[in-house]
Protein backbone atom coordinates (compact mmCIF):
# COMPACT_ATOMS: atom_id res chain seq x y z
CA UNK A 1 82.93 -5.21 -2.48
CA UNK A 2 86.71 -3.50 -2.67
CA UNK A 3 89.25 -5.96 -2.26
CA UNK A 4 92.12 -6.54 -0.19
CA UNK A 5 95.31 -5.32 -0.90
CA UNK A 6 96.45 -9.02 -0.78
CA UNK A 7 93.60 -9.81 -3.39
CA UNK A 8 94.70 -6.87 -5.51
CA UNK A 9 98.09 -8.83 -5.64
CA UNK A 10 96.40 -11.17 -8.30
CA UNK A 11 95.96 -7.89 -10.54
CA UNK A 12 99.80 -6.63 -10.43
CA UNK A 13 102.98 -7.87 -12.18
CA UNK A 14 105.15 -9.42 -9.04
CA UNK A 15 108.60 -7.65 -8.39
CA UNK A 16 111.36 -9.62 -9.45
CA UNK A 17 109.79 -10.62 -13.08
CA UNK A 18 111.88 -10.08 -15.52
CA UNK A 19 112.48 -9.56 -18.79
CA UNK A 20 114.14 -11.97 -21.67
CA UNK A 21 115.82 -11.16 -24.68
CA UNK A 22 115.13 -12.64 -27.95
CA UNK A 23 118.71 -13.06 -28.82
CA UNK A 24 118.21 -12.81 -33.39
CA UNK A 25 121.43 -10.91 -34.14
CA UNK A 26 123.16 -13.55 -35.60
CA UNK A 27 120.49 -15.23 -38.03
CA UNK A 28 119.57 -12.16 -39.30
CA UNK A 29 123.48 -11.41 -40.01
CA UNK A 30 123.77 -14.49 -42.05
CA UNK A 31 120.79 -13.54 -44.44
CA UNK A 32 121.25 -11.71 -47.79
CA UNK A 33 120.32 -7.97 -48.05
CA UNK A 34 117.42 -8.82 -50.31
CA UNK A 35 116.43 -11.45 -47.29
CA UNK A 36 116.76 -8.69 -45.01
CA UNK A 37 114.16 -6.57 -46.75
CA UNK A 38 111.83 -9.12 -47.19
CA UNK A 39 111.93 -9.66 -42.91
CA UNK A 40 112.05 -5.66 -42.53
CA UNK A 41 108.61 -5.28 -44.64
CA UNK A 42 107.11 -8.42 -43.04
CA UNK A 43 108.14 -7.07 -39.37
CA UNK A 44 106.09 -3.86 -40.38
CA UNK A 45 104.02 -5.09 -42.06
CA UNK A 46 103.23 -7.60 -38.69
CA UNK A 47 103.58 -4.64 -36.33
CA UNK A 48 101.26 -2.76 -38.09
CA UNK A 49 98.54 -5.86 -37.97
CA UNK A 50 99.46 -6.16 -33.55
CA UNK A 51 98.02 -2.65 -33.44
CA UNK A 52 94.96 -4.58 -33.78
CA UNK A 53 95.11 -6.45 -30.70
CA UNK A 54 94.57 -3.16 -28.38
CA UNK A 55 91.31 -3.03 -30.03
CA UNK A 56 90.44 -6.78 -29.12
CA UNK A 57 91.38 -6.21 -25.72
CA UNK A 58 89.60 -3.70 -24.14
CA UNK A 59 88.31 0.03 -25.13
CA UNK A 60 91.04 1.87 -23.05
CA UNK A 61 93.78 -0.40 -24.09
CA UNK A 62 94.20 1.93 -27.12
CA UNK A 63 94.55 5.59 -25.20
CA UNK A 64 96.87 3.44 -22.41
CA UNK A 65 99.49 2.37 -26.05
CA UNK A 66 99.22 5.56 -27.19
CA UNK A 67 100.14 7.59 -23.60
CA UNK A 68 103.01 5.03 -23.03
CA UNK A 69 104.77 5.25 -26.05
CA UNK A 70 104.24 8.99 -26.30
CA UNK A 71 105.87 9.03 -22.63
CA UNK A 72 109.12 6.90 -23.89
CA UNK A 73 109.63 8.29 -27.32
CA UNK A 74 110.65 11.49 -25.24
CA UNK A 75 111.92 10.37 -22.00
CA UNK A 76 114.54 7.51 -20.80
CA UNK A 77 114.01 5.48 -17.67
CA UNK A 78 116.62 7.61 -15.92
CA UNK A 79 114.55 11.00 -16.78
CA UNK A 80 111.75 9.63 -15.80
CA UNK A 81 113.26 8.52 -12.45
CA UNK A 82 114.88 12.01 -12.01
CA UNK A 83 111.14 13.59 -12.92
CA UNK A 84 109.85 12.29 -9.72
CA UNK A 85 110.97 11.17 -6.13
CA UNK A 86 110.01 7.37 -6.50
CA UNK A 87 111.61 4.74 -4.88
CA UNK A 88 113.16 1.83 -6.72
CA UNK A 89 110.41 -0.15 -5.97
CA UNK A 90 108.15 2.63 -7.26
CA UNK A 91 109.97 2.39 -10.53
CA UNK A 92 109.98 -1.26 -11.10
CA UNK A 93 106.13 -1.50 -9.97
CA UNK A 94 105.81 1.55 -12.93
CA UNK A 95 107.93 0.07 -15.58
CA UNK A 96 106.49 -4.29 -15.07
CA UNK A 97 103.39 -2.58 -15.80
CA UNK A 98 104.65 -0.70 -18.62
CA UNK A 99 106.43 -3.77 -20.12
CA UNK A 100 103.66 -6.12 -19.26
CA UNK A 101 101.30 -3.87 -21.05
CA UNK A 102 103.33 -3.45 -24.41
CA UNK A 103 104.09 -7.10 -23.88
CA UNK A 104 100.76 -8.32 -24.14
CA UNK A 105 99.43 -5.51 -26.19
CA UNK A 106 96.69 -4.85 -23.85
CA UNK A 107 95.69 -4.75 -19.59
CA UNK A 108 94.63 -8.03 -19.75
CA UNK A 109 96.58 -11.10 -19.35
CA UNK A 110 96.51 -13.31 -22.72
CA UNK A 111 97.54 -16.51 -20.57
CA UNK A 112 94.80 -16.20 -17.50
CA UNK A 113 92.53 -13.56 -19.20
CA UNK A 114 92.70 -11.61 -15.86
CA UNK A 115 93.13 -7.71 -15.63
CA UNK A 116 96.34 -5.89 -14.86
CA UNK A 117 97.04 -2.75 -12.93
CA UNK A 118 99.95 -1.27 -11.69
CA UNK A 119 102.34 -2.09 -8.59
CA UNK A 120 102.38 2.00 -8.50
CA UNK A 121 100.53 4.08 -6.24
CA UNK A 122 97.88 5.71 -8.28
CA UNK A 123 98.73 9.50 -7.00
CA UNK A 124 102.58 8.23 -7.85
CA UNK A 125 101.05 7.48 -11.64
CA UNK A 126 99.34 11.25 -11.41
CA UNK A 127 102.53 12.84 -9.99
CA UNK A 128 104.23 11.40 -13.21
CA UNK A 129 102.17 13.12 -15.79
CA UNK A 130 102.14 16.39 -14.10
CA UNK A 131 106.10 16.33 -13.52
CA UNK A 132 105.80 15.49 -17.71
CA UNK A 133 103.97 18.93 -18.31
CA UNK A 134 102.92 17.21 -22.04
CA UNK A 135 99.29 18.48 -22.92
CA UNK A 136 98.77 15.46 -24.97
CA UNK A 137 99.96 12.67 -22.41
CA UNK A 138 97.80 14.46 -19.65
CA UNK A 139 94.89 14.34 -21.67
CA UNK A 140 95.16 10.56 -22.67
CA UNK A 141 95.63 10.08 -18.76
CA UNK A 142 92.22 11.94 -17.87
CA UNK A 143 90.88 9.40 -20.10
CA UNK A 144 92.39 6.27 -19.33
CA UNK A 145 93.43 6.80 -15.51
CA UNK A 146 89.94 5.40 -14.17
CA UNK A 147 90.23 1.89 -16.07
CA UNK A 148 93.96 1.44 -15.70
CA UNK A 149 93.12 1.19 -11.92
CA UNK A 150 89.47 0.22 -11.50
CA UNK A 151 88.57 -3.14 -10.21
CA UNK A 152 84.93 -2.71 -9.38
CA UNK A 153 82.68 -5.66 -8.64
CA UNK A 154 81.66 -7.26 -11.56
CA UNK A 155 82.85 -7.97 -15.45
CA UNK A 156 86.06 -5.91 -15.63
CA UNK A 157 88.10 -8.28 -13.81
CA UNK A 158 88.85 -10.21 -16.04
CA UNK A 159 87.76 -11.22 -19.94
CA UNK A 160 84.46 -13.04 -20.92
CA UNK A 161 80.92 -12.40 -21.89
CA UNK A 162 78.23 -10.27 -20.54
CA UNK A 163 77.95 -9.97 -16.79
CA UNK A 164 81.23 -12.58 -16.92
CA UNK A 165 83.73 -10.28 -18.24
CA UNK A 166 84.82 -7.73 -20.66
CA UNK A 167 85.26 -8.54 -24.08
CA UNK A 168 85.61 -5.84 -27.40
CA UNK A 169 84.81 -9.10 -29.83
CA UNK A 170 81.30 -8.47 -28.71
CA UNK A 171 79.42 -5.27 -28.30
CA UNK A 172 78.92 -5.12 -24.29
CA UNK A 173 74.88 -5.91 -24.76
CA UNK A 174 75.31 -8.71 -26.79
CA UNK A 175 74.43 -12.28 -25.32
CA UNK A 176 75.16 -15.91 -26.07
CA UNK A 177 72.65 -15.86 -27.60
CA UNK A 178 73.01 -13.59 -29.80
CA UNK A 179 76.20 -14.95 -31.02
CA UNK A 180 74.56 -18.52 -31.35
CA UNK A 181 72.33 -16.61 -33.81
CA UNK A 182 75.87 -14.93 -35.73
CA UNK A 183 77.14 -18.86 -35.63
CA UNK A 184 74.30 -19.92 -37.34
CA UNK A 185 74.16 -17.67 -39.99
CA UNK A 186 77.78 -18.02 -40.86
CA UNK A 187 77.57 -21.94 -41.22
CA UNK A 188 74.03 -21.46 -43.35
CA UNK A 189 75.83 -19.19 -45.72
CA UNK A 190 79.15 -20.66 -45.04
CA UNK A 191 81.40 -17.41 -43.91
CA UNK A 192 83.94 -17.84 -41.29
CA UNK A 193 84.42 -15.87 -38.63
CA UNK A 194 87.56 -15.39 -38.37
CA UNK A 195 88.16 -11.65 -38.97
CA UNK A 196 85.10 -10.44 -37.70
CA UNK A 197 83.71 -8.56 -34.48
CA UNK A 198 79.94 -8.65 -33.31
CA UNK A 199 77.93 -5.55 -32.62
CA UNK A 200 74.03 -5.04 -31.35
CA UNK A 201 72.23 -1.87 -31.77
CA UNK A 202 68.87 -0.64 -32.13
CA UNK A 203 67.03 0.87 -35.87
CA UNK A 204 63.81 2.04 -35.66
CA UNK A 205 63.13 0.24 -32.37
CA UNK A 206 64.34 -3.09 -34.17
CA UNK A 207 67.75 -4.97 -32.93
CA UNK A 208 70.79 -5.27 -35.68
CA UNK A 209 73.08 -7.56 -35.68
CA UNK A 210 76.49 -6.06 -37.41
CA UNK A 211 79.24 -8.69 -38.26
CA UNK A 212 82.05 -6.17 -39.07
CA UNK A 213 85.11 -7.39 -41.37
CA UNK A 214 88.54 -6.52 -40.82
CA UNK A 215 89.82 -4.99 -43.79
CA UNK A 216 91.03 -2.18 -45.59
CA UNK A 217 88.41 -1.95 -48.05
CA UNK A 218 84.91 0.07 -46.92
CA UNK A 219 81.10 -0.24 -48.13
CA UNK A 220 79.26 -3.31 -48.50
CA UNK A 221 80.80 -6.52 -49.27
CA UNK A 222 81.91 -8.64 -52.19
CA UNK A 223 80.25 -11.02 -53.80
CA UNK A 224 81.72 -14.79 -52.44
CA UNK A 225 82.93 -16.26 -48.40
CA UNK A 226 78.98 -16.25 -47.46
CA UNK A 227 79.17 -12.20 -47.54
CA UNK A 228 75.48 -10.69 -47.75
CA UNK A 229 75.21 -6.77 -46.93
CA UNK A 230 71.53 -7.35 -44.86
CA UNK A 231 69.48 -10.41 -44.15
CA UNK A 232 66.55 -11.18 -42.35
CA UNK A 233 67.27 -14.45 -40.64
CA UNK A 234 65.47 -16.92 -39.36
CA UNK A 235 67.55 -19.17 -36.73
CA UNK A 236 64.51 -21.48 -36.32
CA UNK A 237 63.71 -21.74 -39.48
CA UNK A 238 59.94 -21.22 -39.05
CA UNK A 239 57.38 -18.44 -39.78
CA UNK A 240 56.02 -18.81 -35.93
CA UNK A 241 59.23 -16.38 -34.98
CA UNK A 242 60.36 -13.36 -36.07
CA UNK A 243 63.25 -13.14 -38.08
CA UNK A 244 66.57 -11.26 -37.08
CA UNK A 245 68.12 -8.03 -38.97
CA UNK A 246 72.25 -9.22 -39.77
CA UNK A 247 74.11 -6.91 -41.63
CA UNK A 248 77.45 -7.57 -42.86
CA UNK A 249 80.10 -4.35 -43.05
CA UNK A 250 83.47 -3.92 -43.83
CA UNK A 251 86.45 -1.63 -42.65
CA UNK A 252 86.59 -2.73 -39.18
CA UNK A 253 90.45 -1.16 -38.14
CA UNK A 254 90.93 0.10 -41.49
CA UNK A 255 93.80 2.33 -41.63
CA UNK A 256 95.67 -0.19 -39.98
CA UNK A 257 94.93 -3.04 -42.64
CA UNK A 258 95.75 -0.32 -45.09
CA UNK A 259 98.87 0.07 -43.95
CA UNK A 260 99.27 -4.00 -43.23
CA UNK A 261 98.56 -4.34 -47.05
CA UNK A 262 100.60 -1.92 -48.16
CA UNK A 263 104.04 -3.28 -46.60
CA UNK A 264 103.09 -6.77 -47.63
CA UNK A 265 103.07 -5.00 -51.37
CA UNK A 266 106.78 -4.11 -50.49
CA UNK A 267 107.41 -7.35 -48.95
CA UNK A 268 106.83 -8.91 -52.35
CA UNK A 269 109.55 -6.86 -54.03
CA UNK A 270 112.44 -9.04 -51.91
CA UNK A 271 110.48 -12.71 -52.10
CA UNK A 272 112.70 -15.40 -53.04
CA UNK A 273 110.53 -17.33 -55.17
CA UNK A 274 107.00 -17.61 -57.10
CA UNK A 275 105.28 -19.50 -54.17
CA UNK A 276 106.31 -16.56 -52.40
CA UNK A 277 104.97 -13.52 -54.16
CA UNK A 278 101.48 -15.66 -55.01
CA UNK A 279 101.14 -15.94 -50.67
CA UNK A 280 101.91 -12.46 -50.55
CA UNK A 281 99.21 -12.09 -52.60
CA UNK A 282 96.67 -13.56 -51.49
CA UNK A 283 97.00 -12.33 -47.99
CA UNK A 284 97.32 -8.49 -49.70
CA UNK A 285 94.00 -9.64 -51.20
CA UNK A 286 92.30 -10.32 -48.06
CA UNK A 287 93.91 -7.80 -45.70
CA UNK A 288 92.60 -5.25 -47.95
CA UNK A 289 88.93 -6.93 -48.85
CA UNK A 290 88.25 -8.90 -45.48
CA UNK A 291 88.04 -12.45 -47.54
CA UNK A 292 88.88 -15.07 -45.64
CA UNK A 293 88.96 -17.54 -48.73
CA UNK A 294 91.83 -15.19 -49.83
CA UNK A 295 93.58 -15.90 -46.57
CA UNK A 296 92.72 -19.44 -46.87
CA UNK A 297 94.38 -19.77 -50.80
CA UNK A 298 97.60 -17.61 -48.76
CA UNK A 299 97.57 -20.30 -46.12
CA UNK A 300 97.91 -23.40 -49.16
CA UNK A 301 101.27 -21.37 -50.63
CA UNK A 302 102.68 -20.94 -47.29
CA UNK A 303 102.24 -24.44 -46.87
CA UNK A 304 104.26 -25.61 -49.99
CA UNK A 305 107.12 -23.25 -49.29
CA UNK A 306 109.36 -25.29 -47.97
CA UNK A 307 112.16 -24.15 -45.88
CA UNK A 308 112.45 -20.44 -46.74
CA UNK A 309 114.92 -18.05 -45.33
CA UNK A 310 112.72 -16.58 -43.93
CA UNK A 311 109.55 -17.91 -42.78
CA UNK A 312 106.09 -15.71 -42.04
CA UNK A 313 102.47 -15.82 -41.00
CA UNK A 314 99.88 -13.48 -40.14
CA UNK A 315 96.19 -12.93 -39.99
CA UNK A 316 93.21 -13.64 -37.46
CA UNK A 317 94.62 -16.94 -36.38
CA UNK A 318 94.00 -17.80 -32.33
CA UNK A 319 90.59 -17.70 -30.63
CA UNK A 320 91.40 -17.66 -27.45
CA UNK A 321 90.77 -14.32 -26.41
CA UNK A 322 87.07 -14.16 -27.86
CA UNK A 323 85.29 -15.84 -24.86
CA UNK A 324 83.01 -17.56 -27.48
CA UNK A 325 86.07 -19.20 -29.34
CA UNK A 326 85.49 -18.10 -33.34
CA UNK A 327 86.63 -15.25 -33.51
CA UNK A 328 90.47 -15.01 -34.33
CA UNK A 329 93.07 -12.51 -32.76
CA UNK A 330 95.73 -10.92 -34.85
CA UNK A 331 98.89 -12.73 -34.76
CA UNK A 332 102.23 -12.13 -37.14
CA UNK A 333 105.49 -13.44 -37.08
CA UNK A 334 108.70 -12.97 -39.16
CA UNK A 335 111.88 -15.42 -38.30
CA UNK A 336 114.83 -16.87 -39.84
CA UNK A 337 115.14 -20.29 -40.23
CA UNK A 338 118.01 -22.57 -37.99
CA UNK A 339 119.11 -24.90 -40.21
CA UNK A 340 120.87 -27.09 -38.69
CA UNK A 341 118.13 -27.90 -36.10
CA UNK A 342 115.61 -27.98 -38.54
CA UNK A 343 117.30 -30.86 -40.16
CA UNK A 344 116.92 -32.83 -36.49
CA UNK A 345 113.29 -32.15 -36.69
CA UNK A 346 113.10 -33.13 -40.27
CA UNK A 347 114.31 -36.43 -39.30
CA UNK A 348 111.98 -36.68 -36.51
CA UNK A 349 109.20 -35.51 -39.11
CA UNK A 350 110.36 -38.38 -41.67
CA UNK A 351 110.69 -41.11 -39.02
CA UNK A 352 107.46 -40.47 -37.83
CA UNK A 353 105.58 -43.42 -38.86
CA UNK A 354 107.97 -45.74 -36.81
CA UNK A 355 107.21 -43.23 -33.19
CA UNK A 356 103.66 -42.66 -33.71
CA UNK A 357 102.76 -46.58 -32.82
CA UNK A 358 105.00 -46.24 -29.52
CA UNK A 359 102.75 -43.13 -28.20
CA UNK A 360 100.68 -43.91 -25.30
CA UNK A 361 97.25 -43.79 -27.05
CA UNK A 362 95.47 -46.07 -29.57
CA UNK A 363 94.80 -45.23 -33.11
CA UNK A 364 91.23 -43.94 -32.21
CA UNK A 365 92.95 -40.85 -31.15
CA UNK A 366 94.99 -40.59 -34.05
CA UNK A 367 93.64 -39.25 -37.48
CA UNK A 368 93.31 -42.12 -40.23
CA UNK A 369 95.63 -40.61 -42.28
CA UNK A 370 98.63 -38.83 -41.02
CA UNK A 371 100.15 -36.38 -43.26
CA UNK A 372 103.89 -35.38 -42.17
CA UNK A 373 104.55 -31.77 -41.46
CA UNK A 374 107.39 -29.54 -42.64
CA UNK A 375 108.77 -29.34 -39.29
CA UNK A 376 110.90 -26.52 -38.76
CA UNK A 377 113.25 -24.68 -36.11
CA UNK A 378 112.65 -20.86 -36.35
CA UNK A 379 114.74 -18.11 -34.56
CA UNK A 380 111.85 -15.24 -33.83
CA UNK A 381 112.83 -11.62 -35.38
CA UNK A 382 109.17 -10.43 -35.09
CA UNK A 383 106.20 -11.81 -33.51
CA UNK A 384 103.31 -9.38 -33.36
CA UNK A 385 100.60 -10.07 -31.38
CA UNK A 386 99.33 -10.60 -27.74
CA UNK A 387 101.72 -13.85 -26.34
CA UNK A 388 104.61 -15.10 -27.87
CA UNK A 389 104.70 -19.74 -27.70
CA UNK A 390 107.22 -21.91 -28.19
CA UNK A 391 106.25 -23.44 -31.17
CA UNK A 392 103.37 -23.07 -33.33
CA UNK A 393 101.39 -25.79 -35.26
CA UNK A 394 99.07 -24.13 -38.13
CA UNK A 395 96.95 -23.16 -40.19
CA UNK A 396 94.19 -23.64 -37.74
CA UNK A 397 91.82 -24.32 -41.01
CA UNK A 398 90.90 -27.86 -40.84
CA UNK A 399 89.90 -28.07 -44.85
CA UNK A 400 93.57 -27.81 -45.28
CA UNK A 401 95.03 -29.33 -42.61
CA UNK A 402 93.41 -32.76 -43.00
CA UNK A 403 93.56 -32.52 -47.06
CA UNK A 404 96.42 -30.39 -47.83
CA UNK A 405 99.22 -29.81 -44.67
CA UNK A 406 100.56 -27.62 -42.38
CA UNK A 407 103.93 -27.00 -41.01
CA UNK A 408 105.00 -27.43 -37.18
CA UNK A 409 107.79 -24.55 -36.12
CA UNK A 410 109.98 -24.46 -33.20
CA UNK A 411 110.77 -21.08 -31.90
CA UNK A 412 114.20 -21.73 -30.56
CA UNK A 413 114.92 -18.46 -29.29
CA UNK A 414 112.17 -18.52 -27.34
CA UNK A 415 112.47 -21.89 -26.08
CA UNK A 416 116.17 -20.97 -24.86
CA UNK A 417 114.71 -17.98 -22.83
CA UNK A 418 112.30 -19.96 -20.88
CA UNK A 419 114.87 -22.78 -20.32
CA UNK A 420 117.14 -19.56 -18.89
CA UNK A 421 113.78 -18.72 -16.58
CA UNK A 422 115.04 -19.79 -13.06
CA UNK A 423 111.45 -20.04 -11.52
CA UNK A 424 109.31 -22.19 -12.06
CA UNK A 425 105.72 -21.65 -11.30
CA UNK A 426 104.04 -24.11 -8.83
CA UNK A 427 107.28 -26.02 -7.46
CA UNK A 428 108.85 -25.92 -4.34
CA UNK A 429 112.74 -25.30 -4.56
CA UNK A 430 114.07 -29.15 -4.17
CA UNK A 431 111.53 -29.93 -6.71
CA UNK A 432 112.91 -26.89 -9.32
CA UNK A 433 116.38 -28.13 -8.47
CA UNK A 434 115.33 -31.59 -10.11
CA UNK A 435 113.18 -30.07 -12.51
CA UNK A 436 116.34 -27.74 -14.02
CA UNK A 437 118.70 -31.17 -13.79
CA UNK A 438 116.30 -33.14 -15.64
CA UNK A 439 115.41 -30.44 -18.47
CA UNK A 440 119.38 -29.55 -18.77
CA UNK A 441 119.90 -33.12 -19.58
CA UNK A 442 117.35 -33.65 -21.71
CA UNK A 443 118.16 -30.40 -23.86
CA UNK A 444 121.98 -31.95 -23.71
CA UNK A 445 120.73 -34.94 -25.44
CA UNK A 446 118.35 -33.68 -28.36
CA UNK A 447 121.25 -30.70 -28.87
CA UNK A 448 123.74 -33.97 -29.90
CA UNK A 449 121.22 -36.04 -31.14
């Protein structure tokens, strides 16, 4: 059934949003040249790894990156606007879905999983890329024009699994239970999930089940993380069923780890310290062969250097997007550490056995042994991936969370922008009013505190 225009609204960016800078310029100013080379590498080495994000999003996400950036690495806004006889509204419904797009490196949302789609007329959106008279722009938009609009009946509404909603984690005929199966396997042999994408298809009349790495590296599999090239497996763990064909393959988005790797390699050059360059490492290691134990040994280093310069993380770290929650999406951020704030939260941090008593739960709900973080206030240079929080408490492995530590960050930059936001979603405007009093005096106080 075609919706309503009004229903369509839940599909398009609202006029009016706008857009916040991520004001950097004068942390990065106060670091060293050798500091600033170690955050340039990183930042590529990051933006190289969000690539990787179109391709977890949906299959024209890709081909929509690719015509969009092709369109602005040859026009400005004002070329554009004299190309065609838009309206102003026609040009801010074009560029929110431009900016939401590159924003959230893909047409889905990655905070409500819903699909977007231009304010725009579509004819408008075709008027465009004839006025452009680029072969290579036009023939991305013959291939993408269909999905950047369509919102048939059915899955591609919004993100899930199966008939629920489009996902790119999962080969489209792949079921729940079929990933069940995947889950299985992976605890039996013990390899995580993280890095990997799921894909069904048909050999000789029998189903395969391909768990495809991320990494740079091709062919079958190393030795080690639970990695087998092809098993027959039995999820019942009977001879009364047949067993199921999973084969294990490496290379999924290839060039792009390659070139992930490779800038990580430079990155090393400008580290400040031994903890540093062994991190470095180990993430080089498995970026380029798809182990997540490598990633895991990175993730223990990261965790005992304490407040760097500047601080970094990347890999296959957030499952939300995967509608069955193990799978990780690519994530990679690069900022410079505020020291002065970070020595308020290091208080905070130290002092925590005295506050976590007063907090409104009993010690059930607190684990037996609390382990303080390095708690630190970051100003973001680079963050590379789908959504961009306020703060950020990680790794996400448990093994080393519970045994080893982790660090809580504060991104400050990005905490300032959304205290600058004037709406506020779900209030009426008395209730804002009191909202903005009440935050503005509470910022007032931890500021002097």
């Amino acid at each position: 059934m075609d919706l309503t225009e009004k229903e369509k609204q839940i599909y398009i960016i609202p006029r009016g949003t706008t857009v916040a800078l991520l004001d950097c310029k004068q942390p990065f100013t106060n670091l060293t040249e050798k500091e600033k080379s170690y955050a340039h590498y990183l930042s590529r080495a990051s933006w190289y790894g969000s690539l990787i994000c179109l391709y977890q999003i949906s299959k024209e996400a890709p081909g929509i990156f690719l015509m969009l950036t092709k369109i602005f690495r040859k026009h400005t806004i004002q070329e554009l606007k004299d190309l065609t006889n838009w309206s102003p509204e026609d040009l801010e419904d074009f560029l929110l879905y431009c900016s939401s797009f590159l924003t959230g490196l893909g047409n889905y949302k990655s905070f409500g999983a819903t699909k977007i789609i231009p304010g725009l007329d579509k004819d408008k959106f075709d008027s465009l890329i004839r006025a452009l008279n680029d072969v290579e722009v036009d023939k991305l938009w013959q291939e993408v024009a269909h999905s950047v609009y369509s919102l048939e009946p059915g899955r591609i509404r919004q993100l899930g699994l199966g008939n629920d909603g489009v996902s790119t984690y999962l080969s489209s005929n792949c079921t729940e239970k079929d990933n069940e199966v995947v889950v299985q396997f992976a605890t039996k042999t013990k390899m995580e999930l993280w890095n990997t994408r799921l894909f069904k298809y048909s050999v000789n009349g029998k189903e395969v089940l391909e768990v495809r790495l991320a990494s740079a590296e091709t062919g079958e599999p190393p030795l080690g993380d639970g990695m087998q090239n092809i098993t027959m497996f039995n999820p019942n763990g009977d001879d009364k069923t047949d067993p199921v064909t999973i084969t294990v393959t490496r290379g999924d988005y290839s060039p792009l780890m390659d070139k992930l790797a490779d800038n990580l390699e430079k990155a090393k050059d400008y580290a400040a310290n031994e903890t540093e360059c062994l991190m470095l490492g180990e993430y080089t290691k498995s970026f380029r062969s798809g182990s997540i134990q490598a990633h895991k040994d990175g993730s223990r280093y990261w965790i005992r250097d304490i407040g760097p310069a500047v601080e970094t993380y990347m890999g296959f770290i957030e499952t939300y997007v995967d509608p069955t929650g193990v799978r990780g999406e690519f994530e990679g951020f690069v900022c410079m550490v505020n020291r002065e704030m970070s020595a308020k939260f290091g208080n905070l941090a130290a002092n925590s056995d005295k506050y976590l008593p007063c907090l409104p739960w009993g010690k059930l709900l607190e684990k037996d042994v609390f382990l303080k973080p390095d708690f630190t206030s970051l100003e973001v240079l680079t963050f590379a991936s789908s959504g961009i929080p306020a703060g950020i408490n990680i790794p996400n492995y448990d093994e080393i969370r519970q045994l080893e530590g982790f660090k809580n960050v504060s991104l400050g930059n990005v905490i300032q922008c959304h205290l600058k936001d004037k709406r506020v979603t779900f209030l009426a405007e008395h209730d804002s009013e009191i909202n903005k009093a009440e935050c503005t005096g509470i910022r007032s106080t931890s500021w002097a505190a």
